[in-house]
Protein backbone atom coordinates (compact mmCIF):
# COMPACT_ATOMS: atom_id res chain seq x y z
CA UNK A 1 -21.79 -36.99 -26.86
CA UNK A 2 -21.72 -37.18 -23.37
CA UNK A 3 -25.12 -35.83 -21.17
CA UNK A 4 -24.84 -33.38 -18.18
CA UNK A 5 -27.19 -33.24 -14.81
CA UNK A 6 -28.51 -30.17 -13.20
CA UNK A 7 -29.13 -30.53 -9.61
CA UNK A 8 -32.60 -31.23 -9.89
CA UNK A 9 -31.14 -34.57 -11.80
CA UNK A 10 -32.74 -33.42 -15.43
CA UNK A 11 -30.24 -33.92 -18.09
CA UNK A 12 -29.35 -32.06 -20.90
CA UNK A 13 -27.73 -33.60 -24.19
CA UNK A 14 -27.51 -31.55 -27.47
CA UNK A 15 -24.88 -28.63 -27.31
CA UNK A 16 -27.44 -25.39 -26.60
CA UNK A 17 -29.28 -27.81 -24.00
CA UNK A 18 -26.16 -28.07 -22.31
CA UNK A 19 -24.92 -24.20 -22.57
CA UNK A 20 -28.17 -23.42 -21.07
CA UNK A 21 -28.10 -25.49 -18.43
CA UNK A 22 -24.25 -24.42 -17.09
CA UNK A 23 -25.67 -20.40 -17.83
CA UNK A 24 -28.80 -21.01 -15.52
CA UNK A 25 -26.83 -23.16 -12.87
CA UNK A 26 -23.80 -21.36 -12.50
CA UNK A 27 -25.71 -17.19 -12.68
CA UNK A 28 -29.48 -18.69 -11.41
CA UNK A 29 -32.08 -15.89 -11.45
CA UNK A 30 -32.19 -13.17 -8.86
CA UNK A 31 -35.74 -13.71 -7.34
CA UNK A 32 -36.57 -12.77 -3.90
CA UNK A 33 -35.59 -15.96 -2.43
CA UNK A 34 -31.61 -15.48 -3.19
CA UNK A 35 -31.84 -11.90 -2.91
CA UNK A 36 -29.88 -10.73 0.27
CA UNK A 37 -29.78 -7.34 1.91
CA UNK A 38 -26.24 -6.03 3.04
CA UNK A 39 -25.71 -5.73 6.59
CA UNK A 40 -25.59 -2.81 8.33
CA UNK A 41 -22.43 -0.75 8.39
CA UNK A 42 -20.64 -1.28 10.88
CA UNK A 43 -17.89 0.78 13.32
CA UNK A 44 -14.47 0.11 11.78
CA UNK A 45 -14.86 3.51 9.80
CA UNK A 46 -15.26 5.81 12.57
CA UNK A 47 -12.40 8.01 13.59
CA UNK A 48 -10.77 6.30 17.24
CA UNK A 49 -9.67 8.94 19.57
CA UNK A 50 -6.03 9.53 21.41
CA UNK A 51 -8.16 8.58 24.80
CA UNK A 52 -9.01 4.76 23.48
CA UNK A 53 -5.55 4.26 21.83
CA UNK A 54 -4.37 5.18 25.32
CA UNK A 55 -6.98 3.19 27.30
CA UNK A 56 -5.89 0.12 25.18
CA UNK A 57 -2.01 0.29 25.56
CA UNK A 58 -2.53 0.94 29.18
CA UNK A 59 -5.27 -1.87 29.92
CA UNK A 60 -2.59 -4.63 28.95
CA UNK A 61 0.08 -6.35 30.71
CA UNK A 62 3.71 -5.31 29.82
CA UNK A 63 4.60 -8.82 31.45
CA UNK A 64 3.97 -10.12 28.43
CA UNK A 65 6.42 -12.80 26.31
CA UNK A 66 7.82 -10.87 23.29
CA UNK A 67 6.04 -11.70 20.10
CA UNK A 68 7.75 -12.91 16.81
CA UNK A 69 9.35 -9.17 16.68
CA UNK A 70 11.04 -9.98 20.12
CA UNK A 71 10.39 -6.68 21.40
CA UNK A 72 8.20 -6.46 24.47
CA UNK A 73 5.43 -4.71 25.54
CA UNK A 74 6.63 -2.33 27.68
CA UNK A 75 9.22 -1.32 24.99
CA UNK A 76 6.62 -0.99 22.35
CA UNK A 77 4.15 0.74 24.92
């Protein structure tokens, strides 16, 4: 029967020595060390206004080479 290794190199040979070394390794308690808060929520949910979509299709180039569409800017804007 082969033996399996955690990472802290301590090996594990009979069958529930082994199932309870892949269940703590792979799900390994949630104590405060690898407990992380989410960050912050961010902007992308807020509602964007007519004013920025204009401000951003007016504040680029319509010189532009077409993209994979093969339309341009200008025709787009």
């Amino acid at each position: 029967m082969d033996t399996i290794t955690d990472r802290v190199g301590k090996q594990a040979n009979p069958a529930a020595e082994k199932e309870e070394m892949l269940r703590r390794e792979t799900f390994p308690s949630n104590d405060n060390e690898l407990y992380h808060e989410l960050p912050p929520a961010g902007i992308a949910h807020t509602r964007i206004t007519k004013h920025a979509v204009e401000r951003a299709f007016h504040s680029q180039s319509v010189k532009k080479a077409p993209g994979p569409d093969k339309l341009s800017f200008g025709a787009i804007r």
